[in-house]
Each structure stands twice: as C-alpha cells, then as structure tokens.
PDB file of N, CA and C in Angstrom:
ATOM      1  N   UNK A   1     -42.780 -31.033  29.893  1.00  0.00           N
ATOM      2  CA  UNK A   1     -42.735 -30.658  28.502  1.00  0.00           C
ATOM      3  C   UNK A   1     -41.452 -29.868  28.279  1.00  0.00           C
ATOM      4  N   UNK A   2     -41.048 -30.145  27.271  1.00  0.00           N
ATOM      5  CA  UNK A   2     -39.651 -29.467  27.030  1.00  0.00           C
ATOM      6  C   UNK A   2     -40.072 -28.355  25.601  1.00  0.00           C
ATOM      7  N   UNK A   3     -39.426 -26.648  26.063  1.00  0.00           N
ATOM      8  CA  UNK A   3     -39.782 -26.348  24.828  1.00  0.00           C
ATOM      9  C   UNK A   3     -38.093 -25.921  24.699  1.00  0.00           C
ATOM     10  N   UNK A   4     -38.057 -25.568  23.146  1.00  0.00           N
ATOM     11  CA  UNK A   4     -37.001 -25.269  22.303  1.00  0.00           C
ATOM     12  C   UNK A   4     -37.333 -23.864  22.484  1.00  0.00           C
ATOM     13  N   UNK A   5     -36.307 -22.537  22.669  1.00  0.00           N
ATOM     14  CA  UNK A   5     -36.668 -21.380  22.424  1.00  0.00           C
ATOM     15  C   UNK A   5     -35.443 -20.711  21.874  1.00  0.00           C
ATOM     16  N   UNK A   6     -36.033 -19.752  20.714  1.00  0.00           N
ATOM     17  CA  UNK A   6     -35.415 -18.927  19.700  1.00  0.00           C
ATOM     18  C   UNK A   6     -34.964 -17.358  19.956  1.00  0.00           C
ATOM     19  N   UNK A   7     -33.938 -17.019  20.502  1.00  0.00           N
ATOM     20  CA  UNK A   7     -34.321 -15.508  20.665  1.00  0.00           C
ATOM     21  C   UNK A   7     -33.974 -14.670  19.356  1.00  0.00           C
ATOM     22  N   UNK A   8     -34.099 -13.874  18.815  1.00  0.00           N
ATOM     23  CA  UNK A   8     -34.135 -12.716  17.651  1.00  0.00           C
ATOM     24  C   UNK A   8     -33.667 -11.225  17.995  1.00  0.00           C
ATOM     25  N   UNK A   9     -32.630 -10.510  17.256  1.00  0.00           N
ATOM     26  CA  UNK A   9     -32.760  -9.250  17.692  1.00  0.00           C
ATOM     27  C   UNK A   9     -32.417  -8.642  19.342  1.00  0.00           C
ATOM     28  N   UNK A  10     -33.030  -7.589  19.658  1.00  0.00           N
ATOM     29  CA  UNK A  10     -33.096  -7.136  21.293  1.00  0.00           C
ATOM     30  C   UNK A  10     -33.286  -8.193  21.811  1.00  0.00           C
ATOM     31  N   UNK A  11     -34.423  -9.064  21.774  1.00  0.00           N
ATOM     32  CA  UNK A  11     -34.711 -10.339  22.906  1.00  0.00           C
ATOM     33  C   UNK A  11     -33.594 -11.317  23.191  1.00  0.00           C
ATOM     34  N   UNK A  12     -32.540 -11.560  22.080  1.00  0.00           N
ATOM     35  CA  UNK A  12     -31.326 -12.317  21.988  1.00  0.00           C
ATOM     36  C   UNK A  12     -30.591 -11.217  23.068  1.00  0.00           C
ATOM     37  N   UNK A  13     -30.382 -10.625  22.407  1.00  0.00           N
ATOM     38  CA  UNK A  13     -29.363  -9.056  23.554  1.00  0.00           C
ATOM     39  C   UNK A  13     -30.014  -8.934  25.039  1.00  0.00           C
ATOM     40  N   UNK A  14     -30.879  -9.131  25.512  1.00  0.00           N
ATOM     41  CA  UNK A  14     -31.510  -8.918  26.586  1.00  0.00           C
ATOM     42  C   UNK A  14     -30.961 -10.205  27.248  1.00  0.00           C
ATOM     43  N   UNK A  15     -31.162 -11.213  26.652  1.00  0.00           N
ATOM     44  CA  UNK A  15     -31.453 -12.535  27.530  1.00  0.00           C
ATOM     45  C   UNK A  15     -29.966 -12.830  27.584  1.00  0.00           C
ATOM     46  N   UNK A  16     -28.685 -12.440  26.388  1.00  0.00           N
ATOM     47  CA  UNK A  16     -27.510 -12.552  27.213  1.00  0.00           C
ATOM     48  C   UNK A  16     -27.664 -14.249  26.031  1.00  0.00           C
ATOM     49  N   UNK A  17     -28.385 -14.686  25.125  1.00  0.00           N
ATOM     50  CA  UNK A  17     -28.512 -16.011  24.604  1.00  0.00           C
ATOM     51  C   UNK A  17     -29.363 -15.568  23.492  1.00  0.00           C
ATOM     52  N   UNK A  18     -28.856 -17.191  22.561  1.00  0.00           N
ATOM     53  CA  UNK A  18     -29.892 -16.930  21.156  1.00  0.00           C
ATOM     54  C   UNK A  18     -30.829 -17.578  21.034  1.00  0.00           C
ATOM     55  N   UNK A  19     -30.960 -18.402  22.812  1.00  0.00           N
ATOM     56  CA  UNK A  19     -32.073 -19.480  22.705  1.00  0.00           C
ATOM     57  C   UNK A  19     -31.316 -20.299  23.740  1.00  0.00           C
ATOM     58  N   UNK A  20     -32.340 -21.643  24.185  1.00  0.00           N
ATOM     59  CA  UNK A  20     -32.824 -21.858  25.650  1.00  0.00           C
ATOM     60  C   UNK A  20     -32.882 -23.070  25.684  1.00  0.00           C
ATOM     61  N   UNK A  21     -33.110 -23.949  26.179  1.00  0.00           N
ATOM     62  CA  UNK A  21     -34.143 -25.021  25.982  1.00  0.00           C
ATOM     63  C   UNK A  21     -34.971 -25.152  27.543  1.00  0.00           C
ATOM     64  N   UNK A  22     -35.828 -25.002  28.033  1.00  0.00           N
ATOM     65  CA  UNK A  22     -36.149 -24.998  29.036  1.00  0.00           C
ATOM     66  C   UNK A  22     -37.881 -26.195  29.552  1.00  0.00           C
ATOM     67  N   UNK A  23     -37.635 -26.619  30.702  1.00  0.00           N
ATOM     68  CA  UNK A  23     -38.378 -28.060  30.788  1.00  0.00           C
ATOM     69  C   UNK A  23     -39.494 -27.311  31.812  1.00  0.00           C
ATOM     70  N   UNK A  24     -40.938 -27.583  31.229  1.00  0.00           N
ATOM     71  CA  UNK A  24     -42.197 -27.097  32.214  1.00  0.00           C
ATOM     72  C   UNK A  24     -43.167 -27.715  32.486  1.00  0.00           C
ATOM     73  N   UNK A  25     -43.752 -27.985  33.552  1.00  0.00           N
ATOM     74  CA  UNK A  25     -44.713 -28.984  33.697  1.00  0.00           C
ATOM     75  C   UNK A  25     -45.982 -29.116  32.883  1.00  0.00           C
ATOM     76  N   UNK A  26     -46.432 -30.036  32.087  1.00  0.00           N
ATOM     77  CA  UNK A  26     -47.942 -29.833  31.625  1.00  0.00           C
ATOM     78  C   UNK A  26     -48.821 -29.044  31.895  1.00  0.00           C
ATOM     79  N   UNK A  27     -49.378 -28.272  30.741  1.00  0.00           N
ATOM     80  CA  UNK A  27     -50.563 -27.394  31.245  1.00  0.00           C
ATOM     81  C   UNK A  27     -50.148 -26.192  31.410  1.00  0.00           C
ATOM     82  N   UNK A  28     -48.593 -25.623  31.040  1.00  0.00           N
ATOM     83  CA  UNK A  28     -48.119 -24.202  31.476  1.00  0.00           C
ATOM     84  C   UNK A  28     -48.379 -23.628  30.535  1.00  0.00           C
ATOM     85  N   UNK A  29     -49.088 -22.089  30.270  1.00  0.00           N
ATOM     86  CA  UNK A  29     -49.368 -21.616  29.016  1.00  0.00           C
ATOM     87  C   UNK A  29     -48.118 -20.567  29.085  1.00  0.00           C
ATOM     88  N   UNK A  30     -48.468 -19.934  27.764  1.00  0.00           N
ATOM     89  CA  UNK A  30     -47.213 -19.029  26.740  1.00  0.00           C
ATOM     90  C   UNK A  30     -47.608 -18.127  28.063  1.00  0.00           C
ATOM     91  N   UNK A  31     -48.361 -17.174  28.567  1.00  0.00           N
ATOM     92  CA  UNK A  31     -48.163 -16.395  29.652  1.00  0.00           C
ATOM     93  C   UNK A  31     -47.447 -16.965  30.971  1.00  0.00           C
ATOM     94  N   UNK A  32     -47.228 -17.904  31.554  1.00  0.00           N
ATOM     95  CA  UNK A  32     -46.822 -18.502  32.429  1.00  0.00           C
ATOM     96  C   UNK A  32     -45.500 -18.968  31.896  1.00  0.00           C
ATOM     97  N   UNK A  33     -44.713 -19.398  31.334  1.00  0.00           N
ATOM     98  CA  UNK A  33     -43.444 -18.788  30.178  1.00  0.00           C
ATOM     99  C   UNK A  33     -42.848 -17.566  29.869  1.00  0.00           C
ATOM    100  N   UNK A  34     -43.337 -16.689  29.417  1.00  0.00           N
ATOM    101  CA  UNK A  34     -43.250 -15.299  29.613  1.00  0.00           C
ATOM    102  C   UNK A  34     -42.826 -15.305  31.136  1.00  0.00           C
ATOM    103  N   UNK A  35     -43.738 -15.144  31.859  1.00  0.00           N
ATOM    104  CA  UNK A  35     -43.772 -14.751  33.686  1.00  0.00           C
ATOM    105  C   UNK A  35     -42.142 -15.994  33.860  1.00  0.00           C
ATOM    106  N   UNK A  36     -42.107 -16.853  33.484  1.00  0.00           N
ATOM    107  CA  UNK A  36     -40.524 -17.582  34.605  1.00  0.00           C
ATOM    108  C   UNK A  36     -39.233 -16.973  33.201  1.00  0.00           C
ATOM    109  N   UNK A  37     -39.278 -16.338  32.347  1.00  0.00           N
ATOM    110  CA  UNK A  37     -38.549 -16.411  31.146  1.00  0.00           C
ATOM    111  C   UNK A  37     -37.946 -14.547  31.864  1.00  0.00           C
ATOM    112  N   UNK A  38     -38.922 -13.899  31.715  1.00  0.00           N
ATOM    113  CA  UNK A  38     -38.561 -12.259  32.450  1.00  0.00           C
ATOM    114  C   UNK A  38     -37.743 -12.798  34.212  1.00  0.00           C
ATOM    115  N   UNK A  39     -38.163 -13.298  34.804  1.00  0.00           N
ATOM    116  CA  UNK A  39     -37.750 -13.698  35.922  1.00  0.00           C
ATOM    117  C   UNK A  39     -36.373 -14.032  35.955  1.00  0.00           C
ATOM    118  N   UNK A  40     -36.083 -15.138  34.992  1.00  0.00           N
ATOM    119  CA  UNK A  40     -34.882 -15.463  34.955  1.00  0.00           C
ATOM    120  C   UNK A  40     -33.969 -14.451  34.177  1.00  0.00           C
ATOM    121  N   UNK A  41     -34.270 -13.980  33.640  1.00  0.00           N
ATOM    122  CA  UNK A  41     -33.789 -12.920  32.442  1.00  0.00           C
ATOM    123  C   UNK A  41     -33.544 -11.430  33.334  1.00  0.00           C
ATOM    124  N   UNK A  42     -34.616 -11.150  33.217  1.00  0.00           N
ATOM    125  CA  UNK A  42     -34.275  -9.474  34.319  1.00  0.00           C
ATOM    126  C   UNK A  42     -35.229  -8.658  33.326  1.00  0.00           C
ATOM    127  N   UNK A  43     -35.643  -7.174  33.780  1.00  0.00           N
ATOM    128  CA  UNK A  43     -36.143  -6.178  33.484  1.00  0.00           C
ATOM    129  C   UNK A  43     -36.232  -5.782  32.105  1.00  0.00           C
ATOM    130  N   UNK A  44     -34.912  -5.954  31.454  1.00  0.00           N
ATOM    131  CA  UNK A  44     -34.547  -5.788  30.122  1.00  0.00           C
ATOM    132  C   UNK A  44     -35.261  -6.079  29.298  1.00  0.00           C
ATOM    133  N   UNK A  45     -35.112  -7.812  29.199  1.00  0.00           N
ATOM    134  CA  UNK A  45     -35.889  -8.879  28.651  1.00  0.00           C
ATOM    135  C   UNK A  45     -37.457  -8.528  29.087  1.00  0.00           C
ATOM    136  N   UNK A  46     -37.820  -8.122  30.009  1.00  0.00           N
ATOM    137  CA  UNK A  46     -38.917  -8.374  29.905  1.00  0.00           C
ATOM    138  C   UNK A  46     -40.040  -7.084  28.954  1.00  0.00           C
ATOM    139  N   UNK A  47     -38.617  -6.240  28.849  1.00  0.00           N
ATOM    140  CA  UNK A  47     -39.243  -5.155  27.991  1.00  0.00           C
ATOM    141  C   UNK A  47     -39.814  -5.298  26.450  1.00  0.00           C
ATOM    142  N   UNK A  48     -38.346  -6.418  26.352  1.00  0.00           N
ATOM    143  CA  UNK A  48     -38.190  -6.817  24.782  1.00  0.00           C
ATOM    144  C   UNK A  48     -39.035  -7.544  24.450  1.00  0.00           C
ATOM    145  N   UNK A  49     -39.614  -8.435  25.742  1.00  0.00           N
ATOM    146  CA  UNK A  49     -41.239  -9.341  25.115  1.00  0.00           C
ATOM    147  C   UNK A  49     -42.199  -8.884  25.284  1.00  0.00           C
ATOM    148  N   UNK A  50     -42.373  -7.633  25.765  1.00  0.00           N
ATOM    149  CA  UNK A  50     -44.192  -6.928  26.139  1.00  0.00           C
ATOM    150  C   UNK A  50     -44.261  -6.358  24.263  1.00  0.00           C
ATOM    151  N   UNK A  51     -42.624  -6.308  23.630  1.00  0.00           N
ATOM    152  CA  UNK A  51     -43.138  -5.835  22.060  1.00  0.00           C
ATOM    153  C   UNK A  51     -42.737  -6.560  21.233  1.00  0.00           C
ATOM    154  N   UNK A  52     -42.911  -8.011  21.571  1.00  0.00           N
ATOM    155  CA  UNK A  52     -42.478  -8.918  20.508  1.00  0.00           C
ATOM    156  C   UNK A  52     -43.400  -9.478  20.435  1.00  0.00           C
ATOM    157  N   UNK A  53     -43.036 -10.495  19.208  1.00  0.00           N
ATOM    158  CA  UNK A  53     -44.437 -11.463  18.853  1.00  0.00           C
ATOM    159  C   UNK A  53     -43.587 -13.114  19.407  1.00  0.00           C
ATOM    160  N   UNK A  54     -44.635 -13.788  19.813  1.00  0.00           N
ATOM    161  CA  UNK A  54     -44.353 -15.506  19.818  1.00  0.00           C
ATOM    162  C   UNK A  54     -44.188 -16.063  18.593  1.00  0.00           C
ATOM    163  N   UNK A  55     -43.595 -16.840  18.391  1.00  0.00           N
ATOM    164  CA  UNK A  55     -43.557 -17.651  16.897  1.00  0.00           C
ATOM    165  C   UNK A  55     -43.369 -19.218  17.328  1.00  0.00           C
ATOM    166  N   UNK A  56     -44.142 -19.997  16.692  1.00  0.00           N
ATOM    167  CA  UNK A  56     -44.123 -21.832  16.845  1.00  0.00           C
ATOM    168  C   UNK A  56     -43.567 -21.983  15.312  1.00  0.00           C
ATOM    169  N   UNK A  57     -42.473 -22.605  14.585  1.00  0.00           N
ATOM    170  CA  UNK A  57     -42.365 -22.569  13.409  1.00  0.00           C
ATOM    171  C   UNK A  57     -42.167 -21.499  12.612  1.00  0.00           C
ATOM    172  N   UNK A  58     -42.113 -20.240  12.958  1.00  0.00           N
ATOM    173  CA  UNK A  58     -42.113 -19.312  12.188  1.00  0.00           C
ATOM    174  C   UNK A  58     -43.663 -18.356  12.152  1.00  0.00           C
ATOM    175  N   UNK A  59     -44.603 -19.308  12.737  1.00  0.00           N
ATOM    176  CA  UNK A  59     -45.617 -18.951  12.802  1.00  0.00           C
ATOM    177  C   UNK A  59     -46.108 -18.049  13.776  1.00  0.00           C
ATOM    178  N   UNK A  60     -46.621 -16.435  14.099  1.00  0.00           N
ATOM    179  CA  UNK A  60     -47.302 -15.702  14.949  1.00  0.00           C
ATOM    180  C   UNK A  60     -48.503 -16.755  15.589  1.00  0.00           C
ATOM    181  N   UNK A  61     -48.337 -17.198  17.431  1.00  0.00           N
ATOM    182  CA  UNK A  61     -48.743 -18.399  17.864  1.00  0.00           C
ATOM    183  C   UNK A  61     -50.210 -17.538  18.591  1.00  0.00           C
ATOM    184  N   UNK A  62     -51.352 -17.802  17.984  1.00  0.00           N
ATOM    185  CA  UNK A  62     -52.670 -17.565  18.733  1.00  0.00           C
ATOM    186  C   UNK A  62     -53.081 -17.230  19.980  1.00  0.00           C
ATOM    187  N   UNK A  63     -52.051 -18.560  20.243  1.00  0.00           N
ATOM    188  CA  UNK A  63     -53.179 -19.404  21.478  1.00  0.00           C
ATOM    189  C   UNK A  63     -52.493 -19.038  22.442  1.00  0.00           C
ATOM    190  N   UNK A  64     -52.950 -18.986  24.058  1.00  0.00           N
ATOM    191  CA  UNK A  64     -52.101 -19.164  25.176  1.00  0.00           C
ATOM    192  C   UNK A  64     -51.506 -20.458  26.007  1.00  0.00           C
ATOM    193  N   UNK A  65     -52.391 -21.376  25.199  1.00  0.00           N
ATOM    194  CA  UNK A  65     -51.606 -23.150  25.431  1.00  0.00           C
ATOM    195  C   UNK A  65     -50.426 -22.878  24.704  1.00  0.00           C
ATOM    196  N   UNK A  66     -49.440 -23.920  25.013  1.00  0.00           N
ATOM    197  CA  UNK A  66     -47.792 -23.974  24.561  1.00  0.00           C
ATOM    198  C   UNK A  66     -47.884 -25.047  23.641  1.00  0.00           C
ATOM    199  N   UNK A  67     -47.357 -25.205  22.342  1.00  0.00           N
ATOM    200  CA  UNK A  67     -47.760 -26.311  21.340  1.00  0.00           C
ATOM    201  C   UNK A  67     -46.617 -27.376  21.366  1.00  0.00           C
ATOM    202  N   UNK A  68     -47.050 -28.980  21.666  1.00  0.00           N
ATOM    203  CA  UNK A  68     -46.412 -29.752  22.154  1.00  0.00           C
ATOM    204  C   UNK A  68     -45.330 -30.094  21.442  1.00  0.00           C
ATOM    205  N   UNK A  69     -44.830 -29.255  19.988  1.00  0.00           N
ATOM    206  CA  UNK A  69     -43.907 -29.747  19.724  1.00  0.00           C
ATOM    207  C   UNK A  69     -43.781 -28.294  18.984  1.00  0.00           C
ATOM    208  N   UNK A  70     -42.248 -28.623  18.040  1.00  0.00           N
ATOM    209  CA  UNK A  70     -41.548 -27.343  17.361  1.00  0.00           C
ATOM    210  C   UNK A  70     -41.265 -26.115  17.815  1.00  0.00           C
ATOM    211  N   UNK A  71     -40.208 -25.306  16.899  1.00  0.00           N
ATOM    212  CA  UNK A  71     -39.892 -24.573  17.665  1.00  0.00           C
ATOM    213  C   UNK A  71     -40.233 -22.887  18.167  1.00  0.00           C
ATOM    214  N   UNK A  72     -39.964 -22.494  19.270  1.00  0.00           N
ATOM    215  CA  UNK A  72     -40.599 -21.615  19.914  1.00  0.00           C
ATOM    216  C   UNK A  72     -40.030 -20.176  19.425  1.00  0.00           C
ATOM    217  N   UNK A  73     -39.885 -19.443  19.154  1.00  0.00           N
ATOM    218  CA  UNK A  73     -39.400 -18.179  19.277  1.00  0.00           C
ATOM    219  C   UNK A  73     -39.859 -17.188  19.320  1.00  0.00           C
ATOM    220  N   UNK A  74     -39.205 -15.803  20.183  1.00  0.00           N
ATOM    221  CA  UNK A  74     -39.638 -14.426  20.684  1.00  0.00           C
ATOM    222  C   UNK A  74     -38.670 -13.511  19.571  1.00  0.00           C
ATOM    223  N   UNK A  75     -39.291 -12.964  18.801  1.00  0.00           N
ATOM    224  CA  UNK A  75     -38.763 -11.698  17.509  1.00  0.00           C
ATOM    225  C   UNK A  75     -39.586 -10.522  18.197  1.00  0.00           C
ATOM    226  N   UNK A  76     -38.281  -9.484  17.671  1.00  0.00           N
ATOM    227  CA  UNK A  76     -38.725  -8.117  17.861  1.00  0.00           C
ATOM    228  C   UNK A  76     -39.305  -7.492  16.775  1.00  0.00           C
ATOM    229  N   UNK A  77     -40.386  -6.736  16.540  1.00  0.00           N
ATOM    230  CA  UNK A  77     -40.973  -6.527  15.629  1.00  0.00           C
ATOM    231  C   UNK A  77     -41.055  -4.746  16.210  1.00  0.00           C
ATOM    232  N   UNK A  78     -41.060  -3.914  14.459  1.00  0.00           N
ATOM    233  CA  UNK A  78     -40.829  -2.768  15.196  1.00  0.00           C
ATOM    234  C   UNK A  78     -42.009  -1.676  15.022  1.00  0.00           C
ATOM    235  N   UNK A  79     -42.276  -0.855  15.164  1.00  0.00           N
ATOM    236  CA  UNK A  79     -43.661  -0.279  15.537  1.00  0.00           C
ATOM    237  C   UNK A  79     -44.030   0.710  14.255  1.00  0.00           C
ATOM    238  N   UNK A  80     -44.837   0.691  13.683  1.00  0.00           N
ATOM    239  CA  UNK A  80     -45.189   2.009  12.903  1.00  0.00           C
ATOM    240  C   UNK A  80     -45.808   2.900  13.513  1.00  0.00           C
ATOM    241  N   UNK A  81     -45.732   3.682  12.263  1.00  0.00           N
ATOM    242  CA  UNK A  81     -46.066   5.307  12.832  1.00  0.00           C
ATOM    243  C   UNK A  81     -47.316   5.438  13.415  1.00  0.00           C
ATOM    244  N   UNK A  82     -48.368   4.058  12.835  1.00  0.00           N
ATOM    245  CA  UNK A  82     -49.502   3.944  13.195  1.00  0.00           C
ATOM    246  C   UNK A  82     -50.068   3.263  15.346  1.00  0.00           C
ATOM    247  N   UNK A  83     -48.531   2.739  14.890  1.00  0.00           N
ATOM    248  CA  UNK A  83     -48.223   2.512  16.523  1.00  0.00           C
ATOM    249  C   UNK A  83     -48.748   0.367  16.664  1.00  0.00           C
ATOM    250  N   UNK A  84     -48.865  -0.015  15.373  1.00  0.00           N
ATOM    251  CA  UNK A  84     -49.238  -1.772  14.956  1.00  0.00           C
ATOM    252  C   UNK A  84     -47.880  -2.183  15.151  1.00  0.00           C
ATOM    253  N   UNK A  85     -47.578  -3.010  14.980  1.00  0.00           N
ATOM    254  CA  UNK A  85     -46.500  -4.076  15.009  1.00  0.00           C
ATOM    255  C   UNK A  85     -46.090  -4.471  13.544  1.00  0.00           C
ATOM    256  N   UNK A  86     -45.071  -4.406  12.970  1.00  0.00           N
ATOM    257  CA  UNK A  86     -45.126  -5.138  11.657  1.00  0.00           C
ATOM    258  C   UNK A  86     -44.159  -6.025  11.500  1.00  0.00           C
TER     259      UNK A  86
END
C-alpha cells in the first residue's frame, strides 16, 4: 500500500520534509506508521506526533486501520489552557 503523507508546522520542521510518500505492506495500521515514521525521523519528530492529530483528506482519522486511498497528513495542533487540542 502506498500512502501519500502531509507534514504541517513543527512536524514539517522535525522531519527535515513537507511530506513523504512511503510504501507498507497490507494490514499496517496508523500506529505501526507512527512507530517506522519516528524511527526514520528521530526523537524530534516523534515529539511533534505524540501532539498532533492524523488527517485523511483534511479529515481528524478515527480509526487505527490506514485508509486505502487519499491523502494522509500529521498537523500540529496547539494546546489550551484547558490542556484539549484545538
């Protein structure tokens, strides 16, 4: 499976790129992505995705399956006072 990936913000600055395209075998979920994406990336990056959101389309992505098509992206979203994500 081939996904398209978007970086945004810090996650763009971390990864050194504004996006990816990277090829994974069937059946790999968004956590198992994450785990080879910090790997290849380094410490930094992996900071910038424990506080970002996933996006498929623009869309905040549910699920931990990877959706077989469109595109992927990691945005930094920044914290309120309440300590939520917005």
């Amino acid at each position: 499976m081939t996904v398209n990936l978007r970086y945004f913000a810090a996650v763009a600055e971390a990864a050194g790129t504004r996006g990816e395209t990277v090829e994974l075998p069937a059946g790999t979920t968004a956590g198992d992505l994450q785990d080879a994406l910090n790997a290849r990336h380094g410490e930094a990056f992996a900071r910038q995705l424990a506080v970002s959101a996933f996006l498929v389309d623009g869309v905040r992505w549910p699920g931990e399956g990877l959706p077989s098509s469109g595109w992927c992206a990691w945005t930094c979203f920044r914290r309120s006072r309440a300590g939520d994500l917005e």
